[in-house]
Protein backbone atom coordinates (compact mmCIF):
# COMPACT_ATOMS: atom_id res chain seq x y z
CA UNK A 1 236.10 94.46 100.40
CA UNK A 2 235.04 92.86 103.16
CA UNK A 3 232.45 94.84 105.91
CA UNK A 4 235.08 95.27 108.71
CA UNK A 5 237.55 96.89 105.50
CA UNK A 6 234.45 99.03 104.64
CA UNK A 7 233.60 100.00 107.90
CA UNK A 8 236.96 101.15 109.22
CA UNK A 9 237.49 103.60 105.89
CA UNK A 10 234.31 104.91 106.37
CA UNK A 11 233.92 105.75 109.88
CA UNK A 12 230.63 103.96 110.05
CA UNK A 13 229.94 100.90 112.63
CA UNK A 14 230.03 97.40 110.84
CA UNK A 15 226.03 97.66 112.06
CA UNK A 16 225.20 101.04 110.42
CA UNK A 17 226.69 99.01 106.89
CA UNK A 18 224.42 96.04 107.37
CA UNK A 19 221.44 98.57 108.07
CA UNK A 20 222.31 100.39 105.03
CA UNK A 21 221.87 96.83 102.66
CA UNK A 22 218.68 95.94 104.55
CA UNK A 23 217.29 99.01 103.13
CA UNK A 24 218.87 98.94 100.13
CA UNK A 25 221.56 102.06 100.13
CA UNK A 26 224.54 99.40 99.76
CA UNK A 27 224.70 96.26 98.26
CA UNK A 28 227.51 93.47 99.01
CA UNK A 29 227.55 89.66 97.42
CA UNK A 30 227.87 86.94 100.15
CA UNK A 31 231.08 84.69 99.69
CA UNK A 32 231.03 81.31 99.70
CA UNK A 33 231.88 81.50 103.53
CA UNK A 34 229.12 83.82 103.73
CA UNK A 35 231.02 87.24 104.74
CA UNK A 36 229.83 89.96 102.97
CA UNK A 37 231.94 91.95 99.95
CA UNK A 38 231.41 95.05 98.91
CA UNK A 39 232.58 97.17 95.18
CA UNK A 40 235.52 99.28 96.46
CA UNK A 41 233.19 102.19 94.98
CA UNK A 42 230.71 101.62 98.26
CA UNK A 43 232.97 103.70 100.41
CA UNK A 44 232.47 107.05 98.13
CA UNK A 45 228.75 106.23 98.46
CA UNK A 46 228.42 105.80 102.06
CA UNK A 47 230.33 108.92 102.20
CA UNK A 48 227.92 110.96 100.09
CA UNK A 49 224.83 109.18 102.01
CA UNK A 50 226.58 110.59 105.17
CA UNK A 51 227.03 113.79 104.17
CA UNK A 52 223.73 114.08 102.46
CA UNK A 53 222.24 113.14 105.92
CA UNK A 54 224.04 116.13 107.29
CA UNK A 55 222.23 118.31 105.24
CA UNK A 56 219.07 117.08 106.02
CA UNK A 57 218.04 114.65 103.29
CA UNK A 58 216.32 111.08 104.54
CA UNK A 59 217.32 108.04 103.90
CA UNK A 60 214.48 107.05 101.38
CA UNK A 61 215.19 110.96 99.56
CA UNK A 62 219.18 109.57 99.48
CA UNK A 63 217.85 105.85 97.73
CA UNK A 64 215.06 107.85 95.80
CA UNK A 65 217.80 110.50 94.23
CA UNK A 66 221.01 108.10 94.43
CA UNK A 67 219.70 106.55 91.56
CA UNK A 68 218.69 109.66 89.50
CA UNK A 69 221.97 111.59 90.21
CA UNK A 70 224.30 108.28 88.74
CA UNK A 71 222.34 108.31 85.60
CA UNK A 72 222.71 111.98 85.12
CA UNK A 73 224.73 112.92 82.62
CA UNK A 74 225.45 116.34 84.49
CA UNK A 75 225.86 114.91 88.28
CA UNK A 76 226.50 118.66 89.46
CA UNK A 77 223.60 119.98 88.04
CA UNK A 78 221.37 117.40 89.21
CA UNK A 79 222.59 118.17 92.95
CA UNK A 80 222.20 121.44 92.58
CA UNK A 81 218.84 121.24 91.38
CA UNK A 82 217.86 118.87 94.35
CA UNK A 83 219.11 121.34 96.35
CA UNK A 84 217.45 123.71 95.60
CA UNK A 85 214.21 121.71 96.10
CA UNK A 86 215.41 120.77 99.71
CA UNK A 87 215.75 124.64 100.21
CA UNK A 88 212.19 125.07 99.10
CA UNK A 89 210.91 122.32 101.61
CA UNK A 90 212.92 124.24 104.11
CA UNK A 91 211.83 127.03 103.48
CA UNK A 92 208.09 125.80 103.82
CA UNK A 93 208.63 124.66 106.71
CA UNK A 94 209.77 127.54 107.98
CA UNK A 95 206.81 129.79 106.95
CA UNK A 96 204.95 126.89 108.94
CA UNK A 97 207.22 127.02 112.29
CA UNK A 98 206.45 130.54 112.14
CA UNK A 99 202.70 130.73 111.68
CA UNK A 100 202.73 127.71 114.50
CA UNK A 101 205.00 130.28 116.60
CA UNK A 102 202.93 133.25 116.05
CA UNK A 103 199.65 131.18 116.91
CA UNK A 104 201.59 129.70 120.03
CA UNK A 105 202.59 133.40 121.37
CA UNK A 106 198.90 134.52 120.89
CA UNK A 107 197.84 132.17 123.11
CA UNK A 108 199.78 133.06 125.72
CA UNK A 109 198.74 134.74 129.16
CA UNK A 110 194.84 134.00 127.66
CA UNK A 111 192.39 132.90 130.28
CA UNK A 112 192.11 129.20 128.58
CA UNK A 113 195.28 128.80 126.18
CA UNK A 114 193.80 125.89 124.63
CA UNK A 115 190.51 127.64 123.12
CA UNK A 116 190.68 129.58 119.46
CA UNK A 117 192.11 133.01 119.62
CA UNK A 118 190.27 135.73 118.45
């Protein structure tokens, strides 16, 4: 399918597709009169990239675990298990907003806000 085909089924700008193969995520054979054309199963994976950005996974985590979840022989347990490692980087970096918060509040109303509580 051809990138205007892919880009109107997927909701995504004909732009957004051509970043996605210049970083790898899709990839589409040139034509002889050099338009791009793409596996019909590209628009199921732009969908998943999508909705793994929505829940917070990068584009290099999406390329890095792409990979690992089509060669899993149990594709639902492999998501799950990644995650539950996103929920543990969450969830670290929530204990770290929090310390940062706490330190941020101490400093308040202080003579000089800048200098080492204690």
């Amino acid at each position: 399918m051809r990138i205007g085909e892919l880009a109107a089924q997927t909701g995504l700008s004909r732009d957004a597709i051509r970043f996605y193969e210049k970083v790898g995520l899709v990839t589409g054979r040139r034509l002889p009169n050099g338009y791009r054309d793409f596996p019909a199963e590209t628009v199921s994976w732009l969908q998943y990239v999508r909705t793994a950005q929505a829940l917070g996974f990068s584009l290099a985590e999406i390329a890095r675990t792409g990979e690992e979840l089509r060669r899993a022989a149990d594709s639902a347990g492999a998501l799950s298990a990644l995650f539950e490692e996103k929920i543990g980087v969450i969830d670290a970096r929530i204990s770290e907003l929090a310390a940062l918060r706490a330190e941020l509040r101490a400093r308040v109303g202080t003579g000089c806000p800048l200098r080492a509580a204690g």
